[in-house]
PDB file of N, CA and C in Angstrom:
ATOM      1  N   UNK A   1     169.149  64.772  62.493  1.00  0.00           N
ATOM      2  CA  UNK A   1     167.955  65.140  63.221  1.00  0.00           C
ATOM      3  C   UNK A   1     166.818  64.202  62.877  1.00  0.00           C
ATOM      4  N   UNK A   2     166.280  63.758  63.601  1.00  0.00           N
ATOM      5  CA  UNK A   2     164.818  63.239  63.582  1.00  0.00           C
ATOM      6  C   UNK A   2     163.882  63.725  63.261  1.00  0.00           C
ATOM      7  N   UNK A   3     162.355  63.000  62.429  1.00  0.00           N
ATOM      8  CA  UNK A   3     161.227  64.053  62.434  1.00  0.00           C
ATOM      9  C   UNK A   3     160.277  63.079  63.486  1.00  0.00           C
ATOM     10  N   UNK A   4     159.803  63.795  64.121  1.00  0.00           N
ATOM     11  CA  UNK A   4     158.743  63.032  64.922  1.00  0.00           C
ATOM     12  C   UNK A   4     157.499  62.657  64.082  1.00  0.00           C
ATOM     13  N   UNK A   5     156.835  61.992  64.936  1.00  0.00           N
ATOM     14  CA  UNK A   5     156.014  60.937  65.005  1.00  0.00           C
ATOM     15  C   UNK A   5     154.870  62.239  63.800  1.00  0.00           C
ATOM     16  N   UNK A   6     154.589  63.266  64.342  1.00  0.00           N
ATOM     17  CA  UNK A   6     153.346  63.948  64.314  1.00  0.00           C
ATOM     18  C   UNK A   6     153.777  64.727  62.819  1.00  0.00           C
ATOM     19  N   UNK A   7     154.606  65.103  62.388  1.00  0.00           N
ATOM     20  CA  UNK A   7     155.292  65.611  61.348  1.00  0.00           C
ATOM     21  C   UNK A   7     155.561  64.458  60.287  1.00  0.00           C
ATOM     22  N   UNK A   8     155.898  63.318  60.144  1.00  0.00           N
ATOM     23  CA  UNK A   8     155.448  62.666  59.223  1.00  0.00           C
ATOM     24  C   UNK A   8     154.169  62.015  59.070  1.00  0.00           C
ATOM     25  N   UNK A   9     153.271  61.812  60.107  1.00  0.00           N
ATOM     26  CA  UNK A   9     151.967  62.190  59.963  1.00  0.00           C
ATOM     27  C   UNK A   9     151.760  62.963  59.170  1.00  0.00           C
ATOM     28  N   UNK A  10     151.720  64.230  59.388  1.00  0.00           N
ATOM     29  CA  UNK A  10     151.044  65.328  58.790  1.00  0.00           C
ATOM     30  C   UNK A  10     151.814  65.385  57.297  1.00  0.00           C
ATOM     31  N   UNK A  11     153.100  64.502  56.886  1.00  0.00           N
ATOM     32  CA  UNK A  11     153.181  64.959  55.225  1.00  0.00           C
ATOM     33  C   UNK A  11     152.445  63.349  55.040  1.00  0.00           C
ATOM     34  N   UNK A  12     151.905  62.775  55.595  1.00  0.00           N
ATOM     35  CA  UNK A  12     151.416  61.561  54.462  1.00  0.00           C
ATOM     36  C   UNK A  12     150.376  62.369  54.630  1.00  0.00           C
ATOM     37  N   UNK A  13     149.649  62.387  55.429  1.00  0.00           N
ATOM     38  CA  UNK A  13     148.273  63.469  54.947  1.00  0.00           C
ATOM     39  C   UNK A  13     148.023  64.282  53.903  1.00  0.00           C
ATOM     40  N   UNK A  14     149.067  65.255  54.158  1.00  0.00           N
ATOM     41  CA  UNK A  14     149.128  65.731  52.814  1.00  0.00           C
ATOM     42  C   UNK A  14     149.346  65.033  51.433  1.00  0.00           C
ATOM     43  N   UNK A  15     150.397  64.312  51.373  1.00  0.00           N
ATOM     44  CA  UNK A  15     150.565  63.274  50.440  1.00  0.00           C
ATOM     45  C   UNK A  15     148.852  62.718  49.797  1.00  0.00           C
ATOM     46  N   UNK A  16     148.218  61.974  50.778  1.00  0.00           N
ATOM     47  CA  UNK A  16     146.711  61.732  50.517  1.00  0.00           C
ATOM     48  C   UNK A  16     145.912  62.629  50.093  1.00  0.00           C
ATOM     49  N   UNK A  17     145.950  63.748  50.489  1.00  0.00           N
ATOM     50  CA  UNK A  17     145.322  64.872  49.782  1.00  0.00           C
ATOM     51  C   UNK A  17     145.509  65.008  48.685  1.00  0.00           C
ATOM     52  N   UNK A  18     146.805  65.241  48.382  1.00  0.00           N
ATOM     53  CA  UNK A  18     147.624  65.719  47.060  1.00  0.00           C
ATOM     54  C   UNK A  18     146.933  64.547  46.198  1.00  0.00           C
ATOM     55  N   UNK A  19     147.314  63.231  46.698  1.00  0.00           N
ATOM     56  CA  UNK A  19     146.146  61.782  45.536  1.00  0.00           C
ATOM     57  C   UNK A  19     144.892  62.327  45.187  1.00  0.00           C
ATOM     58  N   UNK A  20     144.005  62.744  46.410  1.00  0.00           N
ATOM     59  CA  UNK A  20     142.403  62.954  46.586  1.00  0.00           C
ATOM     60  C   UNK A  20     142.370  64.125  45.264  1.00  0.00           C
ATOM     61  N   UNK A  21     142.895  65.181  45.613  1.00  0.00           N
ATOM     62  CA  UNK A  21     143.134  66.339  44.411  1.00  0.00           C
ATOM     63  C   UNK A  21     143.223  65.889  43.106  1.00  0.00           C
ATOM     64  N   UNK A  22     144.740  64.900  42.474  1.00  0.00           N
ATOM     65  CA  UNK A  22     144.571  64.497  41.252  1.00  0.00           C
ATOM     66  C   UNK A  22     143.751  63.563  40.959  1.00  0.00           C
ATOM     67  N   UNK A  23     142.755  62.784  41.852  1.00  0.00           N
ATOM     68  CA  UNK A  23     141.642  62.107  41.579  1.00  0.00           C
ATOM     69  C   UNK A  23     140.246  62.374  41.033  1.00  0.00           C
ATOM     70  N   UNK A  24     139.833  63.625  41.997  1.00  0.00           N
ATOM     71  CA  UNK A  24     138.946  64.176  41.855  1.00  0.00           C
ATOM     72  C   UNK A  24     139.225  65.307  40.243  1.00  0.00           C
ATOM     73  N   UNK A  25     140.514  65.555  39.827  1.00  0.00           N
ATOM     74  CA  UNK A  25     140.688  66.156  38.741  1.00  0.00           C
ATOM     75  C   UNK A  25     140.396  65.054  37.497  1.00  0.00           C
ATOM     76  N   UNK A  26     141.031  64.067  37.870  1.00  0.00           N
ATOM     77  CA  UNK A  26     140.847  62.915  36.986  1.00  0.00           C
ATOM     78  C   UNK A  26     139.378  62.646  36.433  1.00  0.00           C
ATOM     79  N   UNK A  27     138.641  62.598  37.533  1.00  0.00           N
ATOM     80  CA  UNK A  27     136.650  62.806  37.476  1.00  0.00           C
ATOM     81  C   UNK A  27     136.582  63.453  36.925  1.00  0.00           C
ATOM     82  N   UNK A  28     136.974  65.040  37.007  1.00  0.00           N
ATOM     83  CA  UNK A  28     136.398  66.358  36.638  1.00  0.00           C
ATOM     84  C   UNK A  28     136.807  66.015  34.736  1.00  0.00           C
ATOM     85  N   UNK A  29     138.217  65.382  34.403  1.00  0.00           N
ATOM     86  CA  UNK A  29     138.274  65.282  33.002  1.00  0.00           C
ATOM     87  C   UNK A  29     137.307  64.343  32.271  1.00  0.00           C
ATOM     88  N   UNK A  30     137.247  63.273  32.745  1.00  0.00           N
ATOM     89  CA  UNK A  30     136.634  62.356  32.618  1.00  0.00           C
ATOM     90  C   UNK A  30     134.928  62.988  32.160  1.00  0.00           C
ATOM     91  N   UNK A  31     134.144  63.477  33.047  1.00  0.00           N
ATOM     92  CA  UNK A  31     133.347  64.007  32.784  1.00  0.00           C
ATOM     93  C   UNK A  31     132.912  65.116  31.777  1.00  0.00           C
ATOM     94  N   UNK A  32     134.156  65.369  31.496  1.00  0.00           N
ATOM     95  CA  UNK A  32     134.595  66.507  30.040  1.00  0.00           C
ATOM     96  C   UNK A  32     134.233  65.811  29.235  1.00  0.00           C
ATOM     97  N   UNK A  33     135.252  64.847  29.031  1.00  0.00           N
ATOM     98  CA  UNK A  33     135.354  64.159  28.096  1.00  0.00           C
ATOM     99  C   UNK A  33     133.765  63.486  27.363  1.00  0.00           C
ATOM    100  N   UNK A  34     133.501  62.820  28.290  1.00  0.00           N
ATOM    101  CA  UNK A  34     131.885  62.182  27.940  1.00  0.00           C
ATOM    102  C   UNK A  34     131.152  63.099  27.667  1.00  0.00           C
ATOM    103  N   UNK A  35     130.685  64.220  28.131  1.00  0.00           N
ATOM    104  CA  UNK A  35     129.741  65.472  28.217  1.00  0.00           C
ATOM    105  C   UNK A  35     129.949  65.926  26.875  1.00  0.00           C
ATOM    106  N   UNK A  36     131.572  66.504  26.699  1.00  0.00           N
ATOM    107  CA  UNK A  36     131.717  66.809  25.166  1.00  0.00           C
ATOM    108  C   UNK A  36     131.652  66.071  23.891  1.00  0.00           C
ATOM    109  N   UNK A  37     131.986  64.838  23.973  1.00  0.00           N
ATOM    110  CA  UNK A  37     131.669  63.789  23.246  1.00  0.00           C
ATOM    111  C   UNK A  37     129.881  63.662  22.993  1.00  0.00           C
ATOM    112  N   UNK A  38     129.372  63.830  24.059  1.00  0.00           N
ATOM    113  CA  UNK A  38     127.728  63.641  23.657  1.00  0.00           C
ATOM    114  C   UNK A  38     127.494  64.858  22.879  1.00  0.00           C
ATOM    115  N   UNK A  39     127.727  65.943  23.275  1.00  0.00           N
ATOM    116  CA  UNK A  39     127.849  67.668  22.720  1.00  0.00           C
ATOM    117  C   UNK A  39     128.052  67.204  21.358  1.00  0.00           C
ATOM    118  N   UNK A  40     128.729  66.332  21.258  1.00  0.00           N
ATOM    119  CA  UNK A  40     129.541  66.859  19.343  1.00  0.00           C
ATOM    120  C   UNK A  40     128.792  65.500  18.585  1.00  0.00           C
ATOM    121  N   UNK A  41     128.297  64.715  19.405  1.00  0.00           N
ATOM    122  CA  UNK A  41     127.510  63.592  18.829  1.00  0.00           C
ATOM    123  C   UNK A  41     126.145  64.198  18.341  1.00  0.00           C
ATOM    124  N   UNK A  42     126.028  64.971  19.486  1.00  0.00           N
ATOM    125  CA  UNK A  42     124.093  65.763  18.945  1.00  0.00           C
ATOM    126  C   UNK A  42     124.637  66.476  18.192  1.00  0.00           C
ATOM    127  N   UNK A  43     125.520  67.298  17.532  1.00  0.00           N
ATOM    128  CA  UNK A  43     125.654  68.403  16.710  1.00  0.00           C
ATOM    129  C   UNK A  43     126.240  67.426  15.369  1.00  0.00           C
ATOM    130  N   UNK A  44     126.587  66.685  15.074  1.00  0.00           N
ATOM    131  CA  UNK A  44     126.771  65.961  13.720  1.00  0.00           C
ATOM    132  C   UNK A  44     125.787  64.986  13.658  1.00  0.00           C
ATOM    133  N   UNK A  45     124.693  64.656  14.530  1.00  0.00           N
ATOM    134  CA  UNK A  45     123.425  63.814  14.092  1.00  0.00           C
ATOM    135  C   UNK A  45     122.513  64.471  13.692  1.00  0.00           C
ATOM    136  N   UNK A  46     122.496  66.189  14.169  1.00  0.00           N
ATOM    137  CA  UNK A  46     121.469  67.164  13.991  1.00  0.00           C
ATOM    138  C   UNK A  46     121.629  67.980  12.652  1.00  0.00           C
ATOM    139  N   UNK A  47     122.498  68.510  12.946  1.00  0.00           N
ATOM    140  CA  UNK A  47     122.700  69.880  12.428  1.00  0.00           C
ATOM    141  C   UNK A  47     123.713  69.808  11.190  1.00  0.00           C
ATOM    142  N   UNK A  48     125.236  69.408  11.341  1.00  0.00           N
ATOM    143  CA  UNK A  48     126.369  69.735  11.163  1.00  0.00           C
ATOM    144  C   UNK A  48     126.343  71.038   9.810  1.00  0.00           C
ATOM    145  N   UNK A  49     125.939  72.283  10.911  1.00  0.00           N
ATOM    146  CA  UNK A  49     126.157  73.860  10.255  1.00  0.00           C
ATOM    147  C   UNK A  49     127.071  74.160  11.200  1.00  0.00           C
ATOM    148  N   UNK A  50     127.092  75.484  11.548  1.00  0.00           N
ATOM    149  CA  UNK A  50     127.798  76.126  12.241  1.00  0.00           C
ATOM    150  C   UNK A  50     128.292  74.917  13.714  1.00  0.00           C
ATOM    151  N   UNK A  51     129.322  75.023  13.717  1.00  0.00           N
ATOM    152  CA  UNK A  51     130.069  74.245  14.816  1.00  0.00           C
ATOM    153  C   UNK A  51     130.031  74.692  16.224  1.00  0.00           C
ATOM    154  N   UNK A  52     128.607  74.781  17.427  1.00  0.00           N
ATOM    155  CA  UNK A  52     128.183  75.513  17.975  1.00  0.00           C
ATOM    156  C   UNK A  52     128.627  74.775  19.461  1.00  0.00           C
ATOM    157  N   UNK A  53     129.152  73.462  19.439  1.00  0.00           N
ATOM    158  CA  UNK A  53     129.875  72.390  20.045  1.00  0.00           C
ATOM    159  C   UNK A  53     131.095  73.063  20.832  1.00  0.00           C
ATOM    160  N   UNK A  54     131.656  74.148  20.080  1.00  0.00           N
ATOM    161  CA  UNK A  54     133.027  74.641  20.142  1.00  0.00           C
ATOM    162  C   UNK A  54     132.853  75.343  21.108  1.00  0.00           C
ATOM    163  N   UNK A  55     131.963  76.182  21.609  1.00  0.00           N
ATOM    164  CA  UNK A  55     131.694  76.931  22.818  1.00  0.00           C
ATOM    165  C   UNK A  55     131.657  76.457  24.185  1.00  0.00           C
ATOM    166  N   UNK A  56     130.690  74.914  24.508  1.00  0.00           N
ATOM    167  CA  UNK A  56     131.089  74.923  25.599  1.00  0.00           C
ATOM    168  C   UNK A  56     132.395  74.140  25.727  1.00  0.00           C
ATOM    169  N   UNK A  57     132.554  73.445  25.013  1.00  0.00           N
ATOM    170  CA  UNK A  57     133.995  72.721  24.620  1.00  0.00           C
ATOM    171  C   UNK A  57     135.335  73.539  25.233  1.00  0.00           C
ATOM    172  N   UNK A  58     135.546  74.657  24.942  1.00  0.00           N
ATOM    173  CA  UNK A  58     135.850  75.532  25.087  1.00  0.00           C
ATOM    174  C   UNK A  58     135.803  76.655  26.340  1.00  0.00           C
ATOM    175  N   UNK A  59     134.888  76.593  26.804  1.00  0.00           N
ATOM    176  CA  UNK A  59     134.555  77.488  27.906  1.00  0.00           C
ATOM    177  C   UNK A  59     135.112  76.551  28.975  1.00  0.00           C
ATOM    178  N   UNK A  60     134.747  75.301  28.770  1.00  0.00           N
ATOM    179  CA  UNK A  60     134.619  74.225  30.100  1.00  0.00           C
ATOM    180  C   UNK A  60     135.739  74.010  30.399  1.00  0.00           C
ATOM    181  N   UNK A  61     136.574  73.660  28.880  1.00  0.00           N
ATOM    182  CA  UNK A  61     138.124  74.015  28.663  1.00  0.00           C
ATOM    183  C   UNK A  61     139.022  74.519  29.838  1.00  0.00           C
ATOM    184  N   UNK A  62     138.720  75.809  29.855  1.00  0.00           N
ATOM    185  CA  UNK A  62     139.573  76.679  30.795  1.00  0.00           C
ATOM    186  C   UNK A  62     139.457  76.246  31.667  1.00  0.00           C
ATOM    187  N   UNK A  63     138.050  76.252  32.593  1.00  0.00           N
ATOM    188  CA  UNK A  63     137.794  75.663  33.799  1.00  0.00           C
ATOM    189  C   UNK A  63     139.090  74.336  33.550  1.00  0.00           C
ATOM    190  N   UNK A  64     138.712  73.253  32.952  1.00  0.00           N
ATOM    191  CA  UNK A  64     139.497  72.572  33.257  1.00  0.00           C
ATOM    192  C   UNK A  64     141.018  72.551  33.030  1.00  0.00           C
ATOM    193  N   UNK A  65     141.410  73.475  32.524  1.00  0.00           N
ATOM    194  CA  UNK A  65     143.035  73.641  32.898  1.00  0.00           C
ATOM    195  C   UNK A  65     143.158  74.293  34.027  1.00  0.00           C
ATOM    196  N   UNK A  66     142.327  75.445  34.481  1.00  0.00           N
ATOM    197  CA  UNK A  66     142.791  75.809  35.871  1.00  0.00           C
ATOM    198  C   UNK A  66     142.687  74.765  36.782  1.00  0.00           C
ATOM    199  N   UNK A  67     142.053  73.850  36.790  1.00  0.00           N
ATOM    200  CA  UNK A  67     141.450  73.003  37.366  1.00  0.00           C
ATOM    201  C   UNK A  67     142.571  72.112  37.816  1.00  0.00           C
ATOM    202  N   UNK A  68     143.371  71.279  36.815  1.00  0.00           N
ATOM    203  CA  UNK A  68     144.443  70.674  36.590  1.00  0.00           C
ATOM    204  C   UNK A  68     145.595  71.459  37.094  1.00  0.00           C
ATOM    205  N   UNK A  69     145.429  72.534  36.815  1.00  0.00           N
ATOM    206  CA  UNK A  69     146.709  73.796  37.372  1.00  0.00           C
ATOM    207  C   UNK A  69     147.129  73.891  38.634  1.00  0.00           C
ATOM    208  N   UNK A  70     145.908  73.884  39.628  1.00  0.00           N
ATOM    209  CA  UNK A  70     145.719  74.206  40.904  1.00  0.00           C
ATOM    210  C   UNK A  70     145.926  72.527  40.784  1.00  0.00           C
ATOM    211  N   UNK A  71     145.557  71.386  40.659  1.00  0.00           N
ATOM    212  CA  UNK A  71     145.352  70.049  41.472  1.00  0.00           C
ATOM    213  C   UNK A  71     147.157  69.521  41.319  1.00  0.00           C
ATOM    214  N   UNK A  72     148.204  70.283  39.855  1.00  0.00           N
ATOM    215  CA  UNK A  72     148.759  69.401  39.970  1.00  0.00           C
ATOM    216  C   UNK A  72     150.370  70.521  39.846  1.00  0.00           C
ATOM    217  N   UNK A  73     150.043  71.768  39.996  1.00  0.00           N
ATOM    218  CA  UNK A  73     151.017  72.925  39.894  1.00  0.00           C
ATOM    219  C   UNK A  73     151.219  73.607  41.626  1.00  0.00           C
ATOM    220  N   UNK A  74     149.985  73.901  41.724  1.00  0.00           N
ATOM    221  CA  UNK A  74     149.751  74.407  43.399  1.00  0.00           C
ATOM    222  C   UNK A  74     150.538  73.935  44.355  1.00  0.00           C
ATOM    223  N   UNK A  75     150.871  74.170  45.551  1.00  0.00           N
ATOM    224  CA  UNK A  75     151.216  73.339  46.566  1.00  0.00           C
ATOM    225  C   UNK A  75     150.039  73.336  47.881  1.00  0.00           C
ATOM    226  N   UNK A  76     149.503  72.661  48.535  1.00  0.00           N
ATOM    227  CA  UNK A  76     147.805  73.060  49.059  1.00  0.00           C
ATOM    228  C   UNK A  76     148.406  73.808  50.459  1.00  0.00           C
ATOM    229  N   UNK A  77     147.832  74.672  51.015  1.00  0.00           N
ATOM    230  CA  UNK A  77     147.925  75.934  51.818  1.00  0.00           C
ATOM    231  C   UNK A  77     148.525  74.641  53.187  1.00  0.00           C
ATOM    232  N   UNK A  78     148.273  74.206  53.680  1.00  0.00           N
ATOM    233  CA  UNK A  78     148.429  72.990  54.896  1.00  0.00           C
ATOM    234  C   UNK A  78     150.310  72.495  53.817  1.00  0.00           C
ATOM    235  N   UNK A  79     150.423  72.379  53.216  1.00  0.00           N
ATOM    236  CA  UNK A  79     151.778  71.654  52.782  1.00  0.00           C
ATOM    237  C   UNK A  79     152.728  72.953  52.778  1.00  0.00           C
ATOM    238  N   UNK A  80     152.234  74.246  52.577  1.00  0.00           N
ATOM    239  CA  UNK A  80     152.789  75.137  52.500  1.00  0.00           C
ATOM    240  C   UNK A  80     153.416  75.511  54.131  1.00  0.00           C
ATOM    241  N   UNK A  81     152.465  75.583  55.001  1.00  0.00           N
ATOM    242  CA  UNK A  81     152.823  75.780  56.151  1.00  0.00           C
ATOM    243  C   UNK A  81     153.716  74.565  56.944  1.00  0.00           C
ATOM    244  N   UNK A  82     153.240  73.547  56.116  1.00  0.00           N
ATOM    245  CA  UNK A  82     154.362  72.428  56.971  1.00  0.00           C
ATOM    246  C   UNK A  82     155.270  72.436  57.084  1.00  0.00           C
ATOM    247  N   UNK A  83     155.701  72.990  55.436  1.00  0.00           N
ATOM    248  CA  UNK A  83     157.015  73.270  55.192  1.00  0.00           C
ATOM    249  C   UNK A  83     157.976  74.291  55.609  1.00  0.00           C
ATOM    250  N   UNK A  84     156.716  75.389  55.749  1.00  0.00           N
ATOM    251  CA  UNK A  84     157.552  76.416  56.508  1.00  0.00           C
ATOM    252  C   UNK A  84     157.878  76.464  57.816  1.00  0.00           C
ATOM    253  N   UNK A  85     156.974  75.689  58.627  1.00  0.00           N
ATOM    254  CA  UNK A  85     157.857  75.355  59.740  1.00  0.00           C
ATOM    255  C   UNK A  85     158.301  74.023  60.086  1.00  0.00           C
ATOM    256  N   UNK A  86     158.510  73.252  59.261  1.00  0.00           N
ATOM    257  CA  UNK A  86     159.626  72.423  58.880  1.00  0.00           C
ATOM    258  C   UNK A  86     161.317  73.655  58.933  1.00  0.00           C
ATOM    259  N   UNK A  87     160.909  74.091  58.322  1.00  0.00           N
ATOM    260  CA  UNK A  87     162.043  75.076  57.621  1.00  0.00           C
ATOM    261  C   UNK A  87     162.452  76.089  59.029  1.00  0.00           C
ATOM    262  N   UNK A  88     162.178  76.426  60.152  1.00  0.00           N
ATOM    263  CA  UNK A  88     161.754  76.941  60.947  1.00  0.00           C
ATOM    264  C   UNK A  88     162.200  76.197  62.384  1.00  0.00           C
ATOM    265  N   UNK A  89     162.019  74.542  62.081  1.00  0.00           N
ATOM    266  CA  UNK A  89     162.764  73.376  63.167  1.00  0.00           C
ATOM    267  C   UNK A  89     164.152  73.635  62.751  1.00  0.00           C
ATOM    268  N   UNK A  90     164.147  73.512  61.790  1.00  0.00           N
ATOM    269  CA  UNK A  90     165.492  72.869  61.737  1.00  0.00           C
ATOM    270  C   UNK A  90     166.196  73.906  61.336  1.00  0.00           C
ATOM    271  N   UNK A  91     166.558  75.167  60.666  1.00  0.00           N
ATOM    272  CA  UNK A  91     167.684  76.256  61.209  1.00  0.00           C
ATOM    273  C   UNK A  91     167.505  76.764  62.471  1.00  0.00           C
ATOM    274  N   UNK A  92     166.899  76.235  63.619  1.00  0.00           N
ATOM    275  CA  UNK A  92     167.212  76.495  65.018  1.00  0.00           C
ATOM    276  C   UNK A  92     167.861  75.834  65.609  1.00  0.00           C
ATOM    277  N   UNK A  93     168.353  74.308  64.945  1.00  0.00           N
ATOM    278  CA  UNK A  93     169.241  73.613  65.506  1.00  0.00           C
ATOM    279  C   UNK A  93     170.397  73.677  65.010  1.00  0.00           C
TER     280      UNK A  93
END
């Protein structure tokens, strides 16, 4: 069987998305990274008492594993449906 023209269209699209997603996750770490790094730079030039660094470190944390979860565990709602009627062409033939 063949896939037409409009159906492999629509998985490189997705495909591009799926890049755009782990890209924009890539930013989102990236920006962790530096943010927390400045965080723990002011707290051992200032202070170094209580380790108060650990909180947002931590909080932001989660965010960013769900973050990563959804960009690189998920399948995006548009790939889901492709597939299902992908799945849908072809046991009718």
């Amino acid at each position: 069987m063949e896939v037409d023209d409009f159906v492999e269209t629509a998985f490189l699209e997705i495909k591009a998305r799926r890049k755009l997603r782990h890209r924009i996750f890539y930013i989102h770490f990236s920006i962790y990274l530096v943010t927390n790094a400045f965080i723990f730079t002011v707290w051992y030039l200032t202070t170094k008492g209580f380790p108060w660094y650990i909180f947002p470190l931590f909080g932001w944390g989660i965010g960013l594993v769900a973050h990563g979860g959804v960009s690189f565990l998920l399948p995006s709602p548009q790939e889901m449906i492709l597939k299902r009627e992908m799945k849908k062409q072809f046991s009718k033939d």
